[in-house]
PDB file of N, CA and C in Angstrom:
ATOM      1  N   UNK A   1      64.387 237.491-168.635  1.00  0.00           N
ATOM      2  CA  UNK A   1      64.786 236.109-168.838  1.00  0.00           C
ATOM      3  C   UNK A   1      63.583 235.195-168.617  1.00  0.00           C
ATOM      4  N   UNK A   2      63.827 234.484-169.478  1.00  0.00           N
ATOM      5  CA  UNK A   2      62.380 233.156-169.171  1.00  0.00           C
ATOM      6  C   UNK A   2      62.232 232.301-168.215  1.00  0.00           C
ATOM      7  N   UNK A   3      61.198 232.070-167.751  1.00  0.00           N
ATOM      8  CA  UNK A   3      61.763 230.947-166.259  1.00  0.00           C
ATOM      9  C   UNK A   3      61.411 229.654-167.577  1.00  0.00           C
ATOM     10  N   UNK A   4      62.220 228.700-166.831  1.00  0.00           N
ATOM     11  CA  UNK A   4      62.162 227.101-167.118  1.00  0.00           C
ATOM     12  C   UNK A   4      60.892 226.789-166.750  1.00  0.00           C
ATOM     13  N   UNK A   5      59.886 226.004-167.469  1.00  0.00           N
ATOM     14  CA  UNK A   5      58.533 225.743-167.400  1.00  0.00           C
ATOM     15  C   UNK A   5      59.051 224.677-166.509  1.00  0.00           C
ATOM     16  N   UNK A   6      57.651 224.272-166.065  1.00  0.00           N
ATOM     17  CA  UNK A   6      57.875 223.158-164.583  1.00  0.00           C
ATOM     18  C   UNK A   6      57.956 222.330-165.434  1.00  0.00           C
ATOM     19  N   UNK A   7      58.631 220.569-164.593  1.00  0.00           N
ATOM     20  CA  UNK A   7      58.308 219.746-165.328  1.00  0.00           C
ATOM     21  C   UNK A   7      57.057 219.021-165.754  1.00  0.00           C
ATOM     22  N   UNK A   8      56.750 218.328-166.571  1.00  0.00           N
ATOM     23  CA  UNK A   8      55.756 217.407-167.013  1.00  0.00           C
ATOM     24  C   UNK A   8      55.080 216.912-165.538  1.00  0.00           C
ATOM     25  N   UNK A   9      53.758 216.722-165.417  1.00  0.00           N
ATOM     26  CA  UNK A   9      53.068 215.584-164.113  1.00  0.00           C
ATOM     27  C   UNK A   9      51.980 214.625-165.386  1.00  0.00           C
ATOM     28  N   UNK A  10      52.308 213.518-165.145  1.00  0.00           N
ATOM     29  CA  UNK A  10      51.374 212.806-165.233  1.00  0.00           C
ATOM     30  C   UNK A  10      49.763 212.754-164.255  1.00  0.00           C
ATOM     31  N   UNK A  11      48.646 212.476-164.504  1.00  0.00           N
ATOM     32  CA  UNK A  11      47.695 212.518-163.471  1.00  0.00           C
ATOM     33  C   UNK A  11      47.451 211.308-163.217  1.00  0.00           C
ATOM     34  N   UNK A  12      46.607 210.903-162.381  1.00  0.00           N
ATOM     35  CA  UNK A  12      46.354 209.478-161.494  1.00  0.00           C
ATOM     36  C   UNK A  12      45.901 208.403-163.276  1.00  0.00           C
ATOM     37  N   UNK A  13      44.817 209.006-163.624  1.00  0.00           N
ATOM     38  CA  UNK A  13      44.330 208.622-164.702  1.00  0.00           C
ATOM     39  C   UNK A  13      45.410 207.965-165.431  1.00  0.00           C
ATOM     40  N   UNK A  14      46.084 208.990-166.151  1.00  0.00           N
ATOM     41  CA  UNK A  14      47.107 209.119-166.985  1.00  0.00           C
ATOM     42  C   UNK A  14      48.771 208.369-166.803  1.00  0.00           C
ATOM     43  N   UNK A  15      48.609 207.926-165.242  1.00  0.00           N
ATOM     44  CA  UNK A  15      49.944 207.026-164.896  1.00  0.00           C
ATOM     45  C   UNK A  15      49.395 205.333-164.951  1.00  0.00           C
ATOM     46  N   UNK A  16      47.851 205.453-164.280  1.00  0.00           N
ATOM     47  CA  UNK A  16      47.135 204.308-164.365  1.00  0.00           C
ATOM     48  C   UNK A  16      47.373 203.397-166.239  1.00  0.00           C
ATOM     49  N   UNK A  17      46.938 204.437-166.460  1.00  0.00           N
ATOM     50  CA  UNK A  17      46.883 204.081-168.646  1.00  0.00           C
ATOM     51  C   UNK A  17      48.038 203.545-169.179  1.00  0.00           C
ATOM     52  N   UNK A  18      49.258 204.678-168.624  1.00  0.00           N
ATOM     53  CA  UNK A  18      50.690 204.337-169.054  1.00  0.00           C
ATOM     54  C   UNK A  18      51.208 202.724-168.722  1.00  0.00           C
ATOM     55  N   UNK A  19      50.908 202.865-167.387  1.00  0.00           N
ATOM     56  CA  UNK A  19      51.214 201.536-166.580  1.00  0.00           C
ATOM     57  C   UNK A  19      50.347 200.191-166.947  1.00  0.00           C
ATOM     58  N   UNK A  20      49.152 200.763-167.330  1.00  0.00           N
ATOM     59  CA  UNK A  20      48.295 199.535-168.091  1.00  0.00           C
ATOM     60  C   UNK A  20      48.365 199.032-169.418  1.00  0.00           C
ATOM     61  N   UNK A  21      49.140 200.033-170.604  1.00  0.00           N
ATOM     62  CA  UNK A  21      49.364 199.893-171.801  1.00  0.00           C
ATOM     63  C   UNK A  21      50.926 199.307-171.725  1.00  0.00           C
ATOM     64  N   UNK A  22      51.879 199.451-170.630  1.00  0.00           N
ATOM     65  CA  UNK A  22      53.083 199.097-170.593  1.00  0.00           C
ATOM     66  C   UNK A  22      54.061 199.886-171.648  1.00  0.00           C
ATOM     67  N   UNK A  23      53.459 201.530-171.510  1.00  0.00           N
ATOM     68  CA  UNK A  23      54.389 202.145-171.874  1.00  0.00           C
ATOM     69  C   UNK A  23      55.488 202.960-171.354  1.00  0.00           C
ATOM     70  N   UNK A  24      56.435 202.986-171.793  1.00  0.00           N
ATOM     71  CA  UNK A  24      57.553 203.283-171.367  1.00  0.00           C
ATOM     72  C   UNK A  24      57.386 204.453-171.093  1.00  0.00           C
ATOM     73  N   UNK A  25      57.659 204.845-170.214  1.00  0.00           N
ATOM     74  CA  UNK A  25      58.087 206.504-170.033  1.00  0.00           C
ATOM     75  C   UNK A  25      59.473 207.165-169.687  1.00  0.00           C
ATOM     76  N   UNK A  26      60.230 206.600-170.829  1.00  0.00           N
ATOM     77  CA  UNK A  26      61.687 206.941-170.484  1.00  0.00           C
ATOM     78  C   UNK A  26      62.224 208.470-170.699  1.00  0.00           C
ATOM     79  N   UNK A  27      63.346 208.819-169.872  1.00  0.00           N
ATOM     80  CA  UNK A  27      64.071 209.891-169.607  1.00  0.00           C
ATOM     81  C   UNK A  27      63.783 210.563-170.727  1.00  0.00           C
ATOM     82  N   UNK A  28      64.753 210.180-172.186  1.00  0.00           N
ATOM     83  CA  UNK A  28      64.228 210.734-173.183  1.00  0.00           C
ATOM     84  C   UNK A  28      62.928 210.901-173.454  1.00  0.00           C
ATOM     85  N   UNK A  29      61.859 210.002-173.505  1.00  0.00           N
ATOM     86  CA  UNK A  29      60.918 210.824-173.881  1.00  0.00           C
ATOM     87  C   UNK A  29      60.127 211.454-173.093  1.00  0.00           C
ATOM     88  N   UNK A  30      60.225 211.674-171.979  1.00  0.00           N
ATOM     89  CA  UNK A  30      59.930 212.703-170.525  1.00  0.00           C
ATOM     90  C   UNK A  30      60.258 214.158-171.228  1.00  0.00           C
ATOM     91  N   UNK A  31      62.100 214.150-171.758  1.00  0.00           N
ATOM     92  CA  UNK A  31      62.518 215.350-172.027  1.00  0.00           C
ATOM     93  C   UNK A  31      61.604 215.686-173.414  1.00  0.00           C
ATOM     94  N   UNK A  32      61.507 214.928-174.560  1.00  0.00           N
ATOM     95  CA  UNK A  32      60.863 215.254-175.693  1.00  0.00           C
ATOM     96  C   UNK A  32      59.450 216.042-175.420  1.00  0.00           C
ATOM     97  N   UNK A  33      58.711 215.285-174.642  1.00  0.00           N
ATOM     98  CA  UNK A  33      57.564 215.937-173.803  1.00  0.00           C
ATOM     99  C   UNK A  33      57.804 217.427-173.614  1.00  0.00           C
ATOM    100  N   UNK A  34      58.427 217.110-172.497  1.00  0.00           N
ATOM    101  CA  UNK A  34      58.460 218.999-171.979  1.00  0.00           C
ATOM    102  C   UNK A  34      58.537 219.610-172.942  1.00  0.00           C
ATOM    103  N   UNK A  35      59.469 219.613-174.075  1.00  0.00           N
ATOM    104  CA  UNK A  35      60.125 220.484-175.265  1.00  0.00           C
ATOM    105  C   UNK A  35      58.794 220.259-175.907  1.00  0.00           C
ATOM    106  N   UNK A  36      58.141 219.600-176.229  1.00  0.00           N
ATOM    107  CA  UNK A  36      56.601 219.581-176.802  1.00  0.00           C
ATOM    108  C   UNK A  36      55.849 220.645-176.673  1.00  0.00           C
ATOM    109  N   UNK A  37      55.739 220.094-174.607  1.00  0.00           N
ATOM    110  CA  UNK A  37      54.853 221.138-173.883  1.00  0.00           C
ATOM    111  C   UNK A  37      55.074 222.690-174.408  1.00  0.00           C
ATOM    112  N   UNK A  38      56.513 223.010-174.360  1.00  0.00           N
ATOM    113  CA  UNK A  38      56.856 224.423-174.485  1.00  0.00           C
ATOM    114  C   UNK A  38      56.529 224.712-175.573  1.00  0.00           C
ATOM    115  N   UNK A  39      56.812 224.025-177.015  1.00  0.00           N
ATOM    116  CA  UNK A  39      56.292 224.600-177.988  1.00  0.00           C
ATOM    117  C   UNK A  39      54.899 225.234-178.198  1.00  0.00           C
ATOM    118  N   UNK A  40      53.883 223.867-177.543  1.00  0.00           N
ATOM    119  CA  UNK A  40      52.792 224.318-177.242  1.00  0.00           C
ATOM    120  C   UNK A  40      52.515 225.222-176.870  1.00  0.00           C
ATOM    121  N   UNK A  41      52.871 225.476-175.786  1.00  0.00           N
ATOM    122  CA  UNK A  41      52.907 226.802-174.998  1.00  0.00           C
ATOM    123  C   UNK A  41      53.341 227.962-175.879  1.00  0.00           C
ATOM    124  N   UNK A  42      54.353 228.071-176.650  1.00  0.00           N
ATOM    125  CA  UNK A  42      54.595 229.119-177.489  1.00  0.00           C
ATOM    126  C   UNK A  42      53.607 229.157-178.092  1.00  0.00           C
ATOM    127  N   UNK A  43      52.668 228.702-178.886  1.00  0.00           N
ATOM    128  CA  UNK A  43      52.075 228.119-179.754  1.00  0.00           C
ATOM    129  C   UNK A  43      50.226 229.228-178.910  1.00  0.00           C
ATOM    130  N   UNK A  44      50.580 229.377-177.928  1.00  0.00           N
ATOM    131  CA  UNK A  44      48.993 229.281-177.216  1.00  0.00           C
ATOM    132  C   UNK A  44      48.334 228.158-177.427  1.00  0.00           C
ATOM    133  N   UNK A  45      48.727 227.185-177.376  1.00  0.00           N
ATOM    134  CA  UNK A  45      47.706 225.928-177.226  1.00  0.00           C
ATOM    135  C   UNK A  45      47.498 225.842-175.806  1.00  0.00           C
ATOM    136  N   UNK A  46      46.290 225.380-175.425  1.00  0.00           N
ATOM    137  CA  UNK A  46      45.579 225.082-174.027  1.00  0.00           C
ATOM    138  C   UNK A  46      45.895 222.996-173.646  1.00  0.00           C
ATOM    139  N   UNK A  47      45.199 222.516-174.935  1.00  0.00           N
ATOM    140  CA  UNK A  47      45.077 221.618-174.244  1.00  0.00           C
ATOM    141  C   UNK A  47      45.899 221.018-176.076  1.00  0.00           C
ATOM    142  N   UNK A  48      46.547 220.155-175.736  1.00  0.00           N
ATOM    143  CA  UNK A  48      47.388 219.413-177.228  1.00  0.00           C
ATOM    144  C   UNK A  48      47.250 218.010-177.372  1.00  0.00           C
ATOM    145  N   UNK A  49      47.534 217.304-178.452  1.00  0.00           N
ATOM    146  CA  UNK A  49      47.503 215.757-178.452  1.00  0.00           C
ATOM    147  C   UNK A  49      49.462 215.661-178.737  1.00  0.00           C
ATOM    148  N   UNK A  50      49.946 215.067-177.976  1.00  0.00           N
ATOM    149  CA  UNK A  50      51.215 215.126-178.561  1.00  0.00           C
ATOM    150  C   UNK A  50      51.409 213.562-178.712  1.00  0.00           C
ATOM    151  N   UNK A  51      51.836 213.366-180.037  1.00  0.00           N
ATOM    152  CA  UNK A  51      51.826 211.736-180.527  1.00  0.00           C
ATOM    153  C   UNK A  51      53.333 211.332-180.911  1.00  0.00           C
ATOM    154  N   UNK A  52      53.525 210.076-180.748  1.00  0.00           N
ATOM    155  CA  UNK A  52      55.530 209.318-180.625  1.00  0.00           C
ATOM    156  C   UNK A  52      54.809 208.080-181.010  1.00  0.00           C
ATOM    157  N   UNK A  53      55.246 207.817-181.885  1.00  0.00           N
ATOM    158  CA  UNK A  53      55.496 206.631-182.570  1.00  0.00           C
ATOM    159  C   UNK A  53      54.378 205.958-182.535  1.00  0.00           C
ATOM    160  N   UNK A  54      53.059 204.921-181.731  1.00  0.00           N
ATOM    161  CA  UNK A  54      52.126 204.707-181.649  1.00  0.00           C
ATOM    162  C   UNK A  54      51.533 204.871-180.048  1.00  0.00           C
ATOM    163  N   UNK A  55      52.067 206.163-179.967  1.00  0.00           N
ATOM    164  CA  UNK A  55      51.706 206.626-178.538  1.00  0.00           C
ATOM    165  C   UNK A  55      51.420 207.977-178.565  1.00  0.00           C
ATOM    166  N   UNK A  56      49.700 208.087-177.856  1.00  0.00           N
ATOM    167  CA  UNK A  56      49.770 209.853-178.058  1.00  0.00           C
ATOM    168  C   UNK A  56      49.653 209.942-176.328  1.00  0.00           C
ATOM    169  N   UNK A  57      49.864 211.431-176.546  1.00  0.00           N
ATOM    170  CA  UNK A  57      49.313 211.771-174.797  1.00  0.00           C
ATOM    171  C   UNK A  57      48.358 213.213-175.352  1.00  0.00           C
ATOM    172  N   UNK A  58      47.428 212.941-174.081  1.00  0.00           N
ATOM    173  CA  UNK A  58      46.752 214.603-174.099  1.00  0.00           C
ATOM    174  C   UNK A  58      47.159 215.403-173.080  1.00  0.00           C
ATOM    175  N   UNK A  59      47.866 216.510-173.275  1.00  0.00           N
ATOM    176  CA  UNK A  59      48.222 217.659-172.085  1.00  0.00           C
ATOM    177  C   UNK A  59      47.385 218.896-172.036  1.00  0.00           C
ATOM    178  N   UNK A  60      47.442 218.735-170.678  1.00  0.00           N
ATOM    179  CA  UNK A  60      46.390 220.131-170.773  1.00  0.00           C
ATOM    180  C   UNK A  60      48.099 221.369-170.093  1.00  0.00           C
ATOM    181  N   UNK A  61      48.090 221.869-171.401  1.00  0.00           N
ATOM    182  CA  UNK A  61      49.634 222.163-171.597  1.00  0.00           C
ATOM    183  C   UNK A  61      49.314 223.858-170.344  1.00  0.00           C
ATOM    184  N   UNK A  62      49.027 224.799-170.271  1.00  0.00           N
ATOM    185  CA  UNK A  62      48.930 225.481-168.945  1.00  0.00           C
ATOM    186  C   UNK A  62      49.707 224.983-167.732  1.00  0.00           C
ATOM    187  N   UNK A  63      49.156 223.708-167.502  1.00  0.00           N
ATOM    188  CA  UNK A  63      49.376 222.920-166.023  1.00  0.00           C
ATOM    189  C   UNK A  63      50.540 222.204-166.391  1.00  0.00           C
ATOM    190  N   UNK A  64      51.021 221.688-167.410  1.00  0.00           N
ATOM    191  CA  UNK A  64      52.114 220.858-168.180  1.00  0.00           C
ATOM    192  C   UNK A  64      51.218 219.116-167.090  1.00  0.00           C
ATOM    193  N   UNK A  65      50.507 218.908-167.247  1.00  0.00           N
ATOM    194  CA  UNK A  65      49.903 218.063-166.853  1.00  0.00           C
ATOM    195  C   UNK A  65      49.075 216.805-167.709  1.00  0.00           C
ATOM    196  N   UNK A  66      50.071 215.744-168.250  1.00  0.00           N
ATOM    197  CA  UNK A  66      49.200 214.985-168.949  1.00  0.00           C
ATOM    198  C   UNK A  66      47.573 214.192-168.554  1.00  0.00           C
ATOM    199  N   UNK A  67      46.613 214.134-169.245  1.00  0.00           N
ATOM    200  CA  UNK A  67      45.462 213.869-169.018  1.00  0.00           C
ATOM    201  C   UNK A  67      44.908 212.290-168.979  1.00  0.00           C
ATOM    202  N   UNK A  68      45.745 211.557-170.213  1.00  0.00           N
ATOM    203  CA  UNK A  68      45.395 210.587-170.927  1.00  0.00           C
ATOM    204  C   UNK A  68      46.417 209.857-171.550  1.00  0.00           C
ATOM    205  N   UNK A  69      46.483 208.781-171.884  1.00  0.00           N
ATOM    206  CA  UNK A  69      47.303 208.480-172.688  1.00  0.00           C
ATOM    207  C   UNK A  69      46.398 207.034-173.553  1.00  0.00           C
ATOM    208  N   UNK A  70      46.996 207.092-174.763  1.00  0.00           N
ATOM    209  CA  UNK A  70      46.528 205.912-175.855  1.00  0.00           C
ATOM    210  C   UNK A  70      48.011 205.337-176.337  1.00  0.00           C
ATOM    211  N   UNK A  71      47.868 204.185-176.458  1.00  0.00           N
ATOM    212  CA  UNK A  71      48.530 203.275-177.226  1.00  0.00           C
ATOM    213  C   UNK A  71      48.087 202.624-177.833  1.00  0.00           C
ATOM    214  N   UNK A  72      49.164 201.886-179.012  1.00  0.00           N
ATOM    215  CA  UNK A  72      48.863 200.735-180.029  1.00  0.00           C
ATOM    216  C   UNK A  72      47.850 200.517-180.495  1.00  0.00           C
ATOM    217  N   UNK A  73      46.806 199.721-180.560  1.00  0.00           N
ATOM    218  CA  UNK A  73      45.792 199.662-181.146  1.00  0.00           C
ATOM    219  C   UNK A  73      44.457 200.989-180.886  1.00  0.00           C
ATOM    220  N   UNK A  74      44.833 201.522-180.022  1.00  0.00           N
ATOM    221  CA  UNK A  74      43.780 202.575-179.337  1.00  0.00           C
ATOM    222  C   UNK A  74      43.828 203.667-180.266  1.00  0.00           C
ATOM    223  N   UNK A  75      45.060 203.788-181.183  1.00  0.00           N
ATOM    224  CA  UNK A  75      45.384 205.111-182.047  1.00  0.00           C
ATOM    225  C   UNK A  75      44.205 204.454-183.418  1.00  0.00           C
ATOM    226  N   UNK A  76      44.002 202.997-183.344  1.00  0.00           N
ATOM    227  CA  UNK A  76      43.385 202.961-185.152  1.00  0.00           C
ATOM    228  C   UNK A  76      41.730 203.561-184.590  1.00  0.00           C
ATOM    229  N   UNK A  77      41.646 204.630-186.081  1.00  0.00           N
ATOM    230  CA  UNK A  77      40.259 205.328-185.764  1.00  0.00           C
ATOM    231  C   UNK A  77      39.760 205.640-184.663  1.00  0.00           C
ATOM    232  N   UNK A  78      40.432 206.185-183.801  1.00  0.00           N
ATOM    233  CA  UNK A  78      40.117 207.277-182.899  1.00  0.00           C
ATOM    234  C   UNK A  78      40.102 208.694-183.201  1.00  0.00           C
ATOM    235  N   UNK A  79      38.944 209.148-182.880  1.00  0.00           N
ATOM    236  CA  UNK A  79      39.078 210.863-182.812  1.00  0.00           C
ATOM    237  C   UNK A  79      39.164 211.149-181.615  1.00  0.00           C
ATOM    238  N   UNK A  80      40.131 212.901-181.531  1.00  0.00           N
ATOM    239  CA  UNK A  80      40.537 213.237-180.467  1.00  0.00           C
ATOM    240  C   UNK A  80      39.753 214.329-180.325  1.00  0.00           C
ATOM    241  N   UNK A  81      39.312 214.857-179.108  1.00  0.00           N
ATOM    242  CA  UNK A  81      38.264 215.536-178.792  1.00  0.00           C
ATOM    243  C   UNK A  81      39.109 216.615-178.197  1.00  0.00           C
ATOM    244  N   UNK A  82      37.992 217.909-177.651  1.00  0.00           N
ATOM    245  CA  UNK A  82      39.079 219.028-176.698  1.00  0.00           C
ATOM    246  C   UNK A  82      40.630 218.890-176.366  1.00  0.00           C
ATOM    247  N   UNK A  83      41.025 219.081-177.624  1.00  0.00           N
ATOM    248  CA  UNK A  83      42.466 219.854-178.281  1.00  0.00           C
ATOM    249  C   UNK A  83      42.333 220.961-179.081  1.00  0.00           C
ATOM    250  N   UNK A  84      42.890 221.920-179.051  1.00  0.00           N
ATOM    251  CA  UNK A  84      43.408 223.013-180.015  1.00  0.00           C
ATOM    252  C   UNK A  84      44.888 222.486-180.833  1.00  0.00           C
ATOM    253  N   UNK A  85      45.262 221.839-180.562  1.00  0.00           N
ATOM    254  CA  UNK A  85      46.645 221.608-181.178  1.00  0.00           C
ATOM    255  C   UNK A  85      47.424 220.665-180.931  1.00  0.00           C
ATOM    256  N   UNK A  86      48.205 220.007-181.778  1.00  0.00           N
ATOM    257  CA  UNK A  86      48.969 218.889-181.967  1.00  0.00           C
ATOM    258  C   UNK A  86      50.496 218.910-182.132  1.00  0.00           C
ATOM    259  N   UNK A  87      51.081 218.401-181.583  1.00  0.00           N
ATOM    260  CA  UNK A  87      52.602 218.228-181.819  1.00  0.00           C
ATOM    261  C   UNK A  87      53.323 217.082-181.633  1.00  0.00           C
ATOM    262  N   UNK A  88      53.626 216.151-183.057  1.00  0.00           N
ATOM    263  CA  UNK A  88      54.217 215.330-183.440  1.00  0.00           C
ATOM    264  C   UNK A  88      55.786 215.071-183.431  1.00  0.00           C
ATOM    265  N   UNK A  89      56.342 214.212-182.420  1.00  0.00           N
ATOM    266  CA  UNK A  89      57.436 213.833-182.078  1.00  0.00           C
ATOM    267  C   UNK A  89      57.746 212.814-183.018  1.00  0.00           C
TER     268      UNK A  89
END
């Protein structure tokens, strides 16, 4: 049987960003996350960009530990660096 992956942690960085961009981090998309994470994880991805609407996060999916987060204007012409993989909510 599979164990239940831990939940999601935001890091100091990464709660700082959320809280400075004034993004929401609601229940639902907490849960969308994890289900992300896991795919990832099926997936062998290490580290992912997972993007919602004009919000990405970077997880360094192993740790289920987000790294970063971008919003709104931060998504026009940005490249994303150390990811293997992406998963679009």
């Amino acid at each position: 049987m599979r164990q239940k992956q831990q939940k999601l942690v935001f890091s100091g960085h990464a709660q700082q960003r959320a809280d400075a961009r004034q993004i929401n981090l609601s229940p639902q998309l907490l849960s969308q996350m994890d289900k992300a994470v896991e795919m990832a994880k099926d997936k062998g991805i290490r580290d992912a960009l997972i993007v919602r609407d004009k919000t990405a996060f970077i997880v360094n999916v192993p740790s289920s530990t987000v790294v970063t987060v971008l919003g709104g204007e931060e998504m026009n012409s940005r490249v994303f660096s150390n990811i293997d993989g992406a998963v679009i909510l």
